[in-house]
PDB file of N, CA and C in Angstrom:
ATOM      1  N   UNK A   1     -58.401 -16.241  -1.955  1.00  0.00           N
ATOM      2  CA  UNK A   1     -58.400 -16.111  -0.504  1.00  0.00           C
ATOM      3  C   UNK A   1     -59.019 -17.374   0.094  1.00  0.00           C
ATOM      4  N   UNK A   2     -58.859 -17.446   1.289  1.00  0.00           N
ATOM      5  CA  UNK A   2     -59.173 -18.863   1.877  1.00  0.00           C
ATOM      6  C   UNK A   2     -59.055 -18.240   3.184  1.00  0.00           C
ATOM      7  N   UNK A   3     -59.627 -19.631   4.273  1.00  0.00           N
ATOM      8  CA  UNK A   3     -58.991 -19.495   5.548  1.00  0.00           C
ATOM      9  C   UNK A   3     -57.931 -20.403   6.054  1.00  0.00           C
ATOM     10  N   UNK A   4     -57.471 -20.173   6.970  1.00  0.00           N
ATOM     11  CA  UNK A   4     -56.482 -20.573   7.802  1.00  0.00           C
ATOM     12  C   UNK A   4     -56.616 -21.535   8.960  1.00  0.00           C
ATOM     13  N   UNK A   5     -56.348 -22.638   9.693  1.00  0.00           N
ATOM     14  CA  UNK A   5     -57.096 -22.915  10.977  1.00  0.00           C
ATOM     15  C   UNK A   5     -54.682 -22.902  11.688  1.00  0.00           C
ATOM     16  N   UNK A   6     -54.551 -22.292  12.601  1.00  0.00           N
ATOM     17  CA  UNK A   6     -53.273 -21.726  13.398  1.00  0.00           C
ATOM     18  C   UNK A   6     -53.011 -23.180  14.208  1.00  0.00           C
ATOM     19  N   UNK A   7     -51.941 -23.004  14.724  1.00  0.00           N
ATOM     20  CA  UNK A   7     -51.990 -23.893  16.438  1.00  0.00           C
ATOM     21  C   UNK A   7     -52.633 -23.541  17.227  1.00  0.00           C
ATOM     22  N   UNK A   8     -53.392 -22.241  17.506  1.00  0.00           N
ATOM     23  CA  UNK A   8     -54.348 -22.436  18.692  1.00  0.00           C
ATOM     24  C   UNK A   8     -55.376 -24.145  18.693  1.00  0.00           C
ATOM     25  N   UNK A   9     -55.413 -24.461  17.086  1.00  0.00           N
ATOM     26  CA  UNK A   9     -56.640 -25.663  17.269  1.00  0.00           C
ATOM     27  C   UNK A   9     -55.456 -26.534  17.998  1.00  0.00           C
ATOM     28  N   UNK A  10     -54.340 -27.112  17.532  1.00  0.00           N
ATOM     29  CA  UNK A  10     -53.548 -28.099  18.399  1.00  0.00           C
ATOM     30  C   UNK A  10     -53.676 -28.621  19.244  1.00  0.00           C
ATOM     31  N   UNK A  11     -54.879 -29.865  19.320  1.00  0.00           N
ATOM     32  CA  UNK A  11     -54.458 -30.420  20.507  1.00  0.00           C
ATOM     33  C   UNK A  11     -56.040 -30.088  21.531  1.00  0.00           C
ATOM     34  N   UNK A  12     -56.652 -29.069  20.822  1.00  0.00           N
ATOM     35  CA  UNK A  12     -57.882 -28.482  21.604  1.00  0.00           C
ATOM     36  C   UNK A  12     -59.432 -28.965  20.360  1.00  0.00           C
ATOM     37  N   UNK A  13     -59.021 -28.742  19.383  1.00  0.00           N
ATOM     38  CA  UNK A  13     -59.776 -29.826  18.027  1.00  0.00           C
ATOM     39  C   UNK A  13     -61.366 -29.668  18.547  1.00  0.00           C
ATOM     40  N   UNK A  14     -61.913 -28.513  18.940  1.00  0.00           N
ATOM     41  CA  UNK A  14     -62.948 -28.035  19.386  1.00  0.00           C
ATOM     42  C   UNK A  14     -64.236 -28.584  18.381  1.00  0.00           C
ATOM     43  N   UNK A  15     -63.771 -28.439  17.068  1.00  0.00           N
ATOM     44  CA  UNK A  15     -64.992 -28.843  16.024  1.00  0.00           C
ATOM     45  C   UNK A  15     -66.022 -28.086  15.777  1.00  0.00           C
ATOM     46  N   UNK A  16     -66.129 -26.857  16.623  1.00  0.00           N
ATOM     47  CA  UNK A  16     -67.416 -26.327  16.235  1.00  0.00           C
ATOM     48  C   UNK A  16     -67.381 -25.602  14.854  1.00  0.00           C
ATOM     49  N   UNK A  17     -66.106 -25.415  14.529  1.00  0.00           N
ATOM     50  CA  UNK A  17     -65.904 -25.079  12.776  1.00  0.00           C
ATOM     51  C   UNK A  17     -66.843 -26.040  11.961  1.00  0.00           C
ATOM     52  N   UNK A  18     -66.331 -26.960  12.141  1.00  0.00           N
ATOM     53  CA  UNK A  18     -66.972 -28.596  11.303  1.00  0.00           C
ATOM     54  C   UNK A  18     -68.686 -28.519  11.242  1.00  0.00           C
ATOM     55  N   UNK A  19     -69.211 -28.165  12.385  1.00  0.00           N
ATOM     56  CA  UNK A  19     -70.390 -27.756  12.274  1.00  0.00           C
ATOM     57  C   UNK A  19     -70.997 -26.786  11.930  1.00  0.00           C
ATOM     58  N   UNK A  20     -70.557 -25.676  11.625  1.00  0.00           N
ATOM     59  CA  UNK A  20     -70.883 -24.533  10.886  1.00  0.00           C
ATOM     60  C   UNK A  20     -70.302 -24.384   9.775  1.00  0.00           C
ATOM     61  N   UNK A  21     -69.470 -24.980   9.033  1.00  0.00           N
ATOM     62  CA  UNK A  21     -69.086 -25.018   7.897  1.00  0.00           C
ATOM     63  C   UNK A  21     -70.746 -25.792   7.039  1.00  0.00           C
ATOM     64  N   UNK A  22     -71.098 -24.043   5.834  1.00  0.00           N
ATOM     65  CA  UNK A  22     -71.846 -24.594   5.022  1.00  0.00           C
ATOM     66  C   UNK A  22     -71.280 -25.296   4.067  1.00  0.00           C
ATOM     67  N   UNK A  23     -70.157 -26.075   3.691  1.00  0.00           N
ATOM     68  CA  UNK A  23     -69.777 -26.519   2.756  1.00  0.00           C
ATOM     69  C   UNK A  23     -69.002 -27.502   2.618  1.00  0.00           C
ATOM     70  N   UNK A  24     -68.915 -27.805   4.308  1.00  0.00           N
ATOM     71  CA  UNK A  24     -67.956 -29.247   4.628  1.00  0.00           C
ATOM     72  C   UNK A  24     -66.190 -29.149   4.065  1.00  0.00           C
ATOM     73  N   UNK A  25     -65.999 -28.076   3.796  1.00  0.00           N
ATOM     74  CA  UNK A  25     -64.490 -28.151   4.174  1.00  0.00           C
ATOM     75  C   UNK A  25     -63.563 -27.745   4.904  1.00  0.00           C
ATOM     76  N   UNK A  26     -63.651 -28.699   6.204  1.00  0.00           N
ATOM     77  CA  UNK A  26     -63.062 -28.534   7.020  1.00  0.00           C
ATOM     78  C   UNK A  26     -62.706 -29.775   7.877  1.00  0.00           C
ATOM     79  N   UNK A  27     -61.752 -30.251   7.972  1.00  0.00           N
ATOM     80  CA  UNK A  27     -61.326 -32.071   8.034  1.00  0.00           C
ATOM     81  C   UNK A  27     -60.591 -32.155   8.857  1.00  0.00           C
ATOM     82  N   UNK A  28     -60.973 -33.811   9.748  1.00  0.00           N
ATOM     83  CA  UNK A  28     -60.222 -33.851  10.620  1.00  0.00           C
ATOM     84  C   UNK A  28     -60.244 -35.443  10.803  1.00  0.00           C
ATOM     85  N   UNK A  29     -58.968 -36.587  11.091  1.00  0.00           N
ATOM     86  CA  UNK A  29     -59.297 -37.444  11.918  1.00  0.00           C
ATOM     87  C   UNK A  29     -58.865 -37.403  12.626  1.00  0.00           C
ATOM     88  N   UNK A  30     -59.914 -38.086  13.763  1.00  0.00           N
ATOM     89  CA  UNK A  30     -59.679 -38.031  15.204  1.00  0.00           C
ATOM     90  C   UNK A  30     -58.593 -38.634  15.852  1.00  0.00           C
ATOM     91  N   UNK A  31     -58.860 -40.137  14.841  1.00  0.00           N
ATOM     92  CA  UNK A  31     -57.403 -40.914  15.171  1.00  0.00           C
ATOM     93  C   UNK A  31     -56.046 -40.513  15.089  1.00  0.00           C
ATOM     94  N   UNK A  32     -55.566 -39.775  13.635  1.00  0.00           N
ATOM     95  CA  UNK A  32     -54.563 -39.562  14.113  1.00  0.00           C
ATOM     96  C   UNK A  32     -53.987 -37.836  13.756  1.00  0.00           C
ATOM     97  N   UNK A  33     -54.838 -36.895  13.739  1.00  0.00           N
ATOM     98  CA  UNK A  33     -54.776 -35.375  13.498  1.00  0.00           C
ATOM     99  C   UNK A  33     -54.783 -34.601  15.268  1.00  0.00           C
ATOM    100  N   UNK A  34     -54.068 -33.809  15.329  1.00  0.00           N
ATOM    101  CA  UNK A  34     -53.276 -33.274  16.369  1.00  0.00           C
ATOM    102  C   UNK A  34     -54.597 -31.772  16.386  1.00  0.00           C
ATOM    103  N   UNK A  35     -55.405 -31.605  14.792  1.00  0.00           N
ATOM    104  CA  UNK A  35     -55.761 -30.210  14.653  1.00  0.00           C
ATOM    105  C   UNK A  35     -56.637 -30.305  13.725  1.00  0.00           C
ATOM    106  N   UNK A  36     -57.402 -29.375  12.916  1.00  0.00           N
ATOM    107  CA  UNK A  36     -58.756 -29.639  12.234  1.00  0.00           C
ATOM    108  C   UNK A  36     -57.612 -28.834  10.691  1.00  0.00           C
ATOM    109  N   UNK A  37     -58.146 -29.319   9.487  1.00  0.00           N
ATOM    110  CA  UNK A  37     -57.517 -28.382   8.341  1.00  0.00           C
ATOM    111  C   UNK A  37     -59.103 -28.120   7.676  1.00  0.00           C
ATOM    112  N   UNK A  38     -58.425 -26.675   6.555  1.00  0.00           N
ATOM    113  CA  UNK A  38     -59.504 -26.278   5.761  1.00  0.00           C
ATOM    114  C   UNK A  38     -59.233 -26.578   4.346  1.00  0.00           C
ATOM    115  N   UNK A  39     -59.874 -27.600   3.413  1.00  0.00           N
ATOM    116  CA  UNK A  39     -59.661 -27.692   2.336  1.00  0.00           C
ATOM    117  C   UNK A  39     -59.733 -25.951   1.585  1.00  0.00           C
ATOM    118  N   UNK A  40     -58.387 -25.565   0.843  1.00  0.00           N
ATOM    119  CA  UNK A  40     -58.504 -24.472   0.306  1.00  0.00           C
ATOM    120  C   UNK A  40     -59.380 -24.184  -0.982  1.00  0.00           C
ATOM    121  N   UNK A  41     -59.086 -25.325  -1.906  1.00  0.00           N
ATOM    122  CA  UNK A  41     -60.003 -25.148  -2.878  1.00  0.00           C
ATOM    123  C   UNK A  41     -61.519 -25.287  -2.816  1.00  0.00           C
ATOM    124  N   UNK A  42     -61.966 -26.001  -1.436  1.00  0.00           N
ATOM    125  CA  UNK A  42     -63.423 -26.411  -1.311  1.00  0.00           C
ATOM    126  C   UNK A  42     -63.704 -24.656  -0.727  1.00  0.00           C
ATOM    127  N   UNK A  43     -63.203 -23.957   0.083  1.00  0.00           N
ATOM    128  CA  UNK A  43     -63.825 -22.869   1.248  1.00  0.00           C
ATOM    129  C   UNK A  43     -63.820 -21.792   0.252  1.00  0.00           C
ATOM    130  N   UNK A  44     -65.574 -21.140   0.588  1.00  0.00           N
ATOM    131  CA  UNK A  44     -66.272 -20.414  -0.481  1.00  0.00           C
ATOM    132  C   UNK A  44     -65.918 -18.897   0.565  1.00  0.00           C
ATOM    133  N   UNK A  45     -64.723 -19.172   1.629  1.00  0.00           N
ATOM    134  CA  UNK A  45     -64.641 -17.650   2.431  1.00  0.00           C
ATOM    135  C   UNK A  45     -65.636 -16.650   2.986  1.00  0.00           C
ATOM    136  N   UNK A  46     -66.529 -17.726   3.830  1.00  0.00           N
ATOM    137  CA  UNK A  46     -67.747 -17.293   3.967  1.00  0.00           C
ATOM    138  C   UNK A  46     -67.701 -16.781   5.610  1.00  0.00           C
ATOM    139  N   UNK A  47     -66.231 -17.276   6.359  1.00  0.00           N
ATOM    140  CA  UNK A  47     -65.564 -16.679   7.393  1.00  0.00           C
ATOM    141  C   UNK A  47     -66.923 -17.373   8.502  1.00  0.00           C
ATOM    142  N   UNK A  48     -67.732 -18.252   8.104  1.00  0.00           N
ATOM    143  CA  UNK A  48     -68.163 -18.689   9.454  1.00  0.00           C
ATOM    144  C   UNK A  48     -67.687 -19.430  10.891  1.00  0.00           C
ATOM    145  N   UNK A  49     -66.201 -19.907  10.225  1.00  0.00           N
ATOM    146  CA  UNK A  49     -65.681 -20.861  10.954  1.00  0.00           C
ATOM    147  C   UNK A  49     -65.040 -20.053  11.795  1.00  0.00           C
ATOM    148  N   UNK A  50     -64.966 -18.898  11.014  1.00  0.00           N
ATOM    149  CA  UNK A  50     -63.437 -17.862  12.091  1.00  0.00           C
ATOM    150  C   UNK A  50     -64.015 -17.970  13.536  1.00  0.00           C
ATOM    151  N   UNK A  51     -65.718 -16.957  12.997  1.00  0.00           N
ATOM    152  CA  UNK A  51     -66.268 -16.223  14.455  1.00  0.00           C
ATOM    153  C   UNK A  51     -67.014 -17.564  15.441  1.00  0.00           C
ATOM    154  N   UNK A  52     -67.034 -18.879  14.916  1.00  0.00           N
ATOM    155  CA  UNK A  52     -67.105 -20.367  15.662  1.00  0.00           C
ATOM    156  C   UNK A  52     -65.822 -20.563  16.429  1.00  0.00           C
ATOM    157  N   UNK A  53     -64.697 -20.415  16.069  1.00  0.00           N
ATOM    158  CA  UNK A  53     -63.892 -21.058  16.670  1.00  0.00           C
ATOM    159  C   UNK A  53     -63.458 -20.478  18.265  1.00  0.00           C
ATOM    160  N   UNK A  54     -63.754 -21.132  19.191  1.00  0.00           N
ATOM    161  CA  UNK A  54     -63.498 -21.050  20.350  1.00  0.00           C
ATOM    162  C   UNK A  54     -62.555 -20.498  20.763  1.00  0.00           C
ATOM    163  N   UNK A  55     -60.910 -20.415  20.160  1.00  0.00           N
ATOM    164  CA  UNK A  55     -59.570 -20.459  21.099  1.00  0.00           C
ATOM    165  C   UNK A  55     -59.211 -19.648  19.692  1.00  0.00           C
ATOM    166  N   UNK A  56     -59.436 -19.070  18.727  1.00  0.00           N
ATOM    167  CA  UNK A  56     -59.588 -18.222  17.660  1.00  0.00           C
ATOM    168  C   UNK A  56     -58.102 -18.268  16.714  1.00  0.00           C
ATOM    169  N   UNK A  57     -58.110 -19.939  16.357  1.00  0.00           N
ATOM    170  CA  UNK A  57     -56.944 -20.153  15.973  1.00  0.00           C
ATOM    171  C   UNK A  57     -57.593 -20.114  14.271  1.00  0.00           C
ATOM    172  N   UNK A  58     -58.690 -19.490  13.648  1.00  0.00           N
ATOM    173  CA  UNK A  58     -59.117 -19.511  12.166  1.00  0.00           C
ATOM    174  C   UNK A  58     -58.666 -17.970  12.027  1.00  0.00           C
ATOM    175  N   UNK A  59     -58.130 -17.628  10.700  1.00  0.00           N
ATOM    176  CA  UNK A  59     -57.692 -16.761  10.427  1.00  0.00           C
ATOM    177  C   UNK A  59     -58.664 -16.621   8.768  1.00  0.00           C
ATOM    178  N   UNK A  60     -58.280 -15.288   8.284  1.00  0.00           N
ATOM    179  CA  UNK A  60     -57.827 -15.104   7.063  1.00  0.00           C
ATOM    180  C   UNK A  60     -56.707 -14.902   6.404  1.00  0.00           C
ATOM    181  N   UNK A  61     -56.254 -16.021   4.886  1.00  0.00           N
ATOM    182  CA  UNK A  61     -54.831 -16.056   4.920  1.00  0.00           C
ATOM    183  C   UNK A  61     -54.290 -14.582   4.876  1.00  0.00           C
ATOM    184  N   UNK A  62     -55.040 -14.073   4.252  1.00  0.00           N
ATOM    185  CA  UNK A  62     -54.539 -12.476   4.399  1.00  0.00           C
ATOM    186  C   UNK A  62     -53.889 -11.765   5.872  1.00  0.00           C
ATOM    187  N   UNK A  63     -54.796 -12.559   6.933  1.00  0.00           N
ATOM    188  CA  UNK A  63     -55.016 -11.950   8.345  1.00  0.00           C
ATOM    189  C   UNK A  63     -54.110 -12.844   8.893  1.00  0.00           C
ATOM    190  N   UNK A  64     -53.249 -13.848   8.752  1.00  0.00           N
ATOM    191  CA  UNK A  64     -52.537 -14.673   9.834  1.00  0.00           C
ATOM    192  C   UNK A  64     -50.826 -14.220  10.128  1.00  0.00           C
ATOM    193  N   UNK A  65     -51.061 -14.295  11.937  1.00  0.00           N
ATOM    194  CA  UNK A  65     -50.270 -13.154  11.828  1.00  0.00           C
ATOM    195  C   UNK A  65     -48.248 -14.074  11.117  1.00  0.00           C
ATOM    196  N   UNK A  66     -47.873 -13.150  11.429  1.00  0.00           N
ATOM    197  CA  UNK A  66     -46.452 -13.994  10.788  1.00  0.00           C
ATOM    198  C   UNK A  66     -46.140 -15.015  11.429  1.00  0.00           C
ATOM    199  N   UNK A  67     -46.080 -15.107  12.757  1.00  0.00           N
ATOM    200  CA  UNK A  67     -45.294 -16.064  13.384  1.00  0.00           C
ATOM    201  C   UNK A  67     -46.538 -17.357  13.637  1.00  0.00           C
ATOM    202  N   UNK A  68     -47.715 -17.569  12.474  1.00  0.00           N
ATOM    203  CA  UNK A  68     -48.291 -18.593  12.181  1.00  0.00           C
ATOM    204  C   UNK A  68     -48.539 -19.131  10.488  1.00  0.00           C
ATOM    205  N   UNK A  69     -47.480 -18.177   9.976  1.00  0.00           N
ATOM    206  CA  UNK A  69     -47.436 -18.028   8.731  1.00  0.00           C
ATOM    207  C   UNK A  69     -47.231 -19.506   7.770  1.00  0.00           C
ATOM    208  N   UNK A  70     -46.497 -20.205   8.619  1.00  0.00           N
ATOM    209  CA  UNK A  70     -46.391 -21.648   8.388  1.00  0.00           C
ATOM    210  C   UNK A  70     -47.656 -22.035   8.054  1.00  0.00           C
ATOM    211  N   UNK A  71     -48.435 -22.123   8.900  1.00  0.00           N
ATOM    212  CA  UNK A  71     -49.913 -22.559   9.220  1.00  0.00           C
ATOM    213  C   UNK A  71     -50.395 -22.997   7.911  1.00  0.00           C
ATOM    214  N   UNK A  72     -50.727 -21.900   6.464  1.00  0.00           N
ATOM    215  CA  UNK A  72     -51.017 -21.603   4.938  1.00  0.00           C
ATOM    216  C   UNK A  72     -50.627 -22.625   4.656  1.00  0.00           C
ATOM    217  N   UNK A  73     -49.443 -22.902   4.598  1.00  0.00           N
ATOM    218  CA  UNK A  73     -48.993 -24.099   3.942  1.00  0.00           C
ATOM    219  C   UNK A  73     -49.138 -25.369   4.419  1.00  0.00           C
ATOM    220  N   UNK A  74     -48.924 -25.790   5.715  1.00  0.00           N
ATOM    221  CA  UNK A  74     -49.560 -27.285   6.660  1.00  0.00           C
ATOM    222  C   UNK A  74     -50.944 -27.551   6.288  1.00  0.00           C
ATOM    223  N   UNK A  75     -51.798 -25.998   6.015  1.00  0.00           N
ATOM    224  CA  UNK A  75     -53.243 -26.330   5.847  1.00  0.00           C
ATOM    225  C   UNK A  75     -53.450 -26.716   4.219  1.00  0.00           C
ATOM    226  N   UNK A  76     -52.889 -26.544   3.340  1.00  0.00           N
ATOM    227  CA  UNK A  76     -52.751 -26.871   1.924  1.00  0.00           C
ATOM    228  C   UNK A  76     -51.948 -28.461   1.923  1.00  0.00           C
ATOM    229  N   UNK A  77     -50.880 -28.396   2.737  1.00  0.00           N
ATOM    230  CA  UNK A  77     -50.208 -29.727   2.409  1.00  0.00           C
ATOM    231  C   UNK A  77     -51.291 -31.149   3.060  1.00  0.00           C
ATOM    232  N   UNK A  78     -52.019 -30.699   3.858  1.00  0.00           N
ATOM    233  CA  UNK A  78     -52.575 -31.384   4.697  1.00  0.00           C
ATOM    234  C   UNK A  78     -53.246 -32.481   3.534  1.00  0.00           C
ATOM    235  N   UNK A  79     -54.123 -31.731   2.160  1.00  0.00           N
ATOM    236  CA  UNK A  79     -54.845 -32.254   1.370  1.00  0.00           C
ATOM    237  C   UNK A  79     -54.077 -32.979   0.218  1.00  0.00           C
ATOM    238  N   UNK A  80     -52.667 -32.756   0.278  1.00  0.00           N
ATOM    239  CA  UNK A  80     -51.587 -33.579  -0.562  1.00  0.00           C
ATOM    240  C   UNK A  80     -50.968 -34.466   0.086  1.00  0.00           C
ATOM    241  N   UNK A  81     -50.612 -34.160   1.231  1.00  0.00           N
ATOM    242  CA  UNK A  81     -49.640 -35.684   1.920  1.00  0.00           C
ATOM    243  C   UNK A  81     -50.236 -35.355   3.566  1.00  0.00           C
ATOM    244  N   UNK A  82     -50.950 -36.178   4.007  1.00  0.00           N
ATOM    245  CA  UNK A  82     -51.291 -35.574   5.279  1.00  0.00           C
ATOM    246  C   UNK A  82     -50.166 -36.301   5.954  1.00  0.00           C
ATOM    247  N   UNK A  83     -49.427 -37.140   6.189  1.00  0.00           N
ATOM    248  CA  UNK A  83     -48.573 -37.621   6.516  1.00  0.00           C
ATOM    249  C   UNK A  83     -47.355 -36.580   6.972  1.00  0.00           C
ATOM    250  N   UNK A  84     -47.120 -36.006   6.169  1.00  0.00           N
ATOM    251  CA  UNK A  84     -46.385 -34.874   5.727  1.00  0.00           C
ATOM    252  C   UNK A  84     -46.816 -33.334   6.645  1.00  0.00           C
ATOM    253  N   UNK A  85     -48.134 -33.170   6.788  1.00  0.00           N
ATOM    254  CA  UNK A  85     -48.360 -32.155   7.451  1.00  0.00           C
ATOM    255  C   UNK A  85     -48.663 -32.631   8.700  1.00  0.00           C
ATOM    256  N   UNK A  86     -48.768 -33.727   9.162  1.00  0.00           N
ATOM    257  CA  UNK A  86     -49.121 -34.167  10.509  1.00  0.00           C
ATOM    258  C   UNK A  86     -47.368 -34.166  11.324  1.00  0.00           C
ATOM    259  N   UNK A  87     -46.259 -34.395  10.159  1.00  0.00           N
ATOM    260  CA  UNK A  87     -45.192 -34.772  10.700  1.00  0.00           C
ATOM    261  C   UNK A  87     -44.749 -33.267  10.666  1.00  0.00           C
ATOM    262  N   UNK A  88     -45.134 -31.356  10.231  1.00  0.00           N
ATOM    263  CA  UNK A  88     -44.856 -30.481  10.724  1.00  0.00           C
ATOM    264  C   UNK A  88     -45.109 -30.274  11.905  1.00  0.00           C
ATOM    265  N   UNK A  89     -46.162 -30.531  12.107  1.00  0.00           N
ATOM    266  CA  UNK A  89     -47.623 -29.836  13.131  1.00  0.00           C
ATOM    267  C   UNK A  89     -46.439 -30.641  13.885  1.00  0.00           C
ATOM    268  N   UNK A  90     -46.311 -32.002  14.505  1.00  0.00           N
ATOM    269  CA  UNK A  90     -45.405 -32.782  15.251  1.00  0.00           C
ATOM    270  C   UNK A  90     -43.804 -31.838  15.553  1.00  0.00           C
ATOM    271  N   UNK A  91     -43.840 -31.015  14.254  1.00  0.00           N
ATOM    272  CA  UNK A  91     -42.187 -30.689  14.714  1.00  0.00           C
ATOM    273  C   UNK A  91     -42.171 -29.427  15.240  1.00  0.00           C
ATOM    274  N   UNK A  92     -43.883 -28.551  15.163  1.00  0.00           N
ATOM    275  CA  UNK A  92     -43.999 -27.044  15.552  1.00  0.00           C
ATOM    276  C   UNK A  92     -44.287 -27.542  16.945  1.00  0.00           C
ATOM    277  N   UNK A  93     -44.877 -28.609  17.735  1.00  0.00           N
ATOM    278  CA  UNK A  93     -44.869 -28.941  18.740  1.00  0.00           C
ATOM    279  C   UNK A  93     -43.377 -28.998  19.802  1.00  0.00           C
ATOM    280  N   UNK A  94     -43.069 -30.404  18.933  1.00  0.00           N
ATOM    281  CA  UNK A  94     -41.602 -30.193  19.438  1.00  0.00           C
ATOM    282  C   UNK A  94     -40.288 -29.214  19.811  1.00  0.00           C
ATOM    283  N   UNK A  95     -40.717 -28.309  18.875  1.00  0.00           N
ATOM    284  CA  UNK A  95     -39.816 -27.096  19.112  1.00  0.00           C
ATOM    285  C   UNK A  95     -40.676 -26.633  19.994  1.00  0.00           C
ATOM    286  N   UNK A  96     -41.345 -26.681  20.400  1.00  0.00           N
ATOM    287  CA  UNK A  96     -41.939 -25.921  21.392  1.00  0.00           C
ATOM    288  C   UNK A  96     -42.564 -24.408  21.130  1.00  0.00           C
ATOM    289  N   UNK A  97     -42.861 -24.457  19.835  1.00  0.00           N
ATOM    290  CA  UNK A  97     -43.143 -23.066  19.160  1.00  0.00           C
ATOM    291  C   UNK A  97     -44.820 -22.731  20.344  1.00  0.00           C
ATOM    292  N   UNK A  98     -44.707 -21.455  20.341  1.00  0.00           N
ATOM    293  CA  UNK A  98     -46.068 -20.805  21.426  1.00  0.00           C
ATOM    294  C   UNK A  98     -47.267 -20.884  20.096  1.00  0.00           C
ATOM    295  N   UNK A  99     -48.217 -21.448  20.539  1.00  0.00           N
ATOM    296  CA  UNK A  99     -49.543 -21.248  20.167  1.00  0.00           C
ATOM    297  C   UNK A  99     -50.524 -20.291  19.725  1.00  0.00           C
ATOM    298  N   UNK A 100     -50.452 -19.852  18.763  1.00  0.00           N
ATOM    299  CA  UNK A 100     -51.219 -18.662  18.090  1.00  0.00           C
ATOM    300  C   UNK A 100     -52.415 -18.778  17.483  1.00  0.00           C
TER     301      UNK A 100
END
């Protein structure tokens, strides 16, 4: 199990996850990230980030609802090709998908 961070962060990149994370996995650059990710293998599921996050785009993967289901995977690819997950996040924008 792990967490999730949705499109609600998109664009709003609040950070207060980043600071309550006891374990520092939770990543972001400013320069060129649209949204904050959660390293899956680092997060000990200690769910502090959920009840931090402002606009309540942290889930549990268990808990995310379907139509952010994408999300699991952008937040995993993020730590293999961020290139790659920056250019989804770019295309869930573009379609104009609603914010969850």
């Amino acid at each position: 199990m792990t967490f999730v961070i949705a499109s609600a962060c998109i664009d709003v990149i609040d950070q207060s996850c980043i600071e309550v994370c006891p374990v520092d996995c939770i990543y972001i650059d400013e320069d060129e990230d649209r949204m904050c990710y959660i390293e899956p293998d680092e997060c000990i599921d200690c769910a502090v980030c959920e009840a931090a996050c402002p606009v309540g785009a942290i889930f549990r993967d268990e808990d995310l609802p379907n139509e952010a289901s994408e999300f699991l995977e952008i937040n995993a690819l993020y730590f293999k090709d961020k290139d790659a997950a920056r250019a989804r996040v770019e295309q869930i924008m573009s379609d104009g998908v609603s914010v969850t």
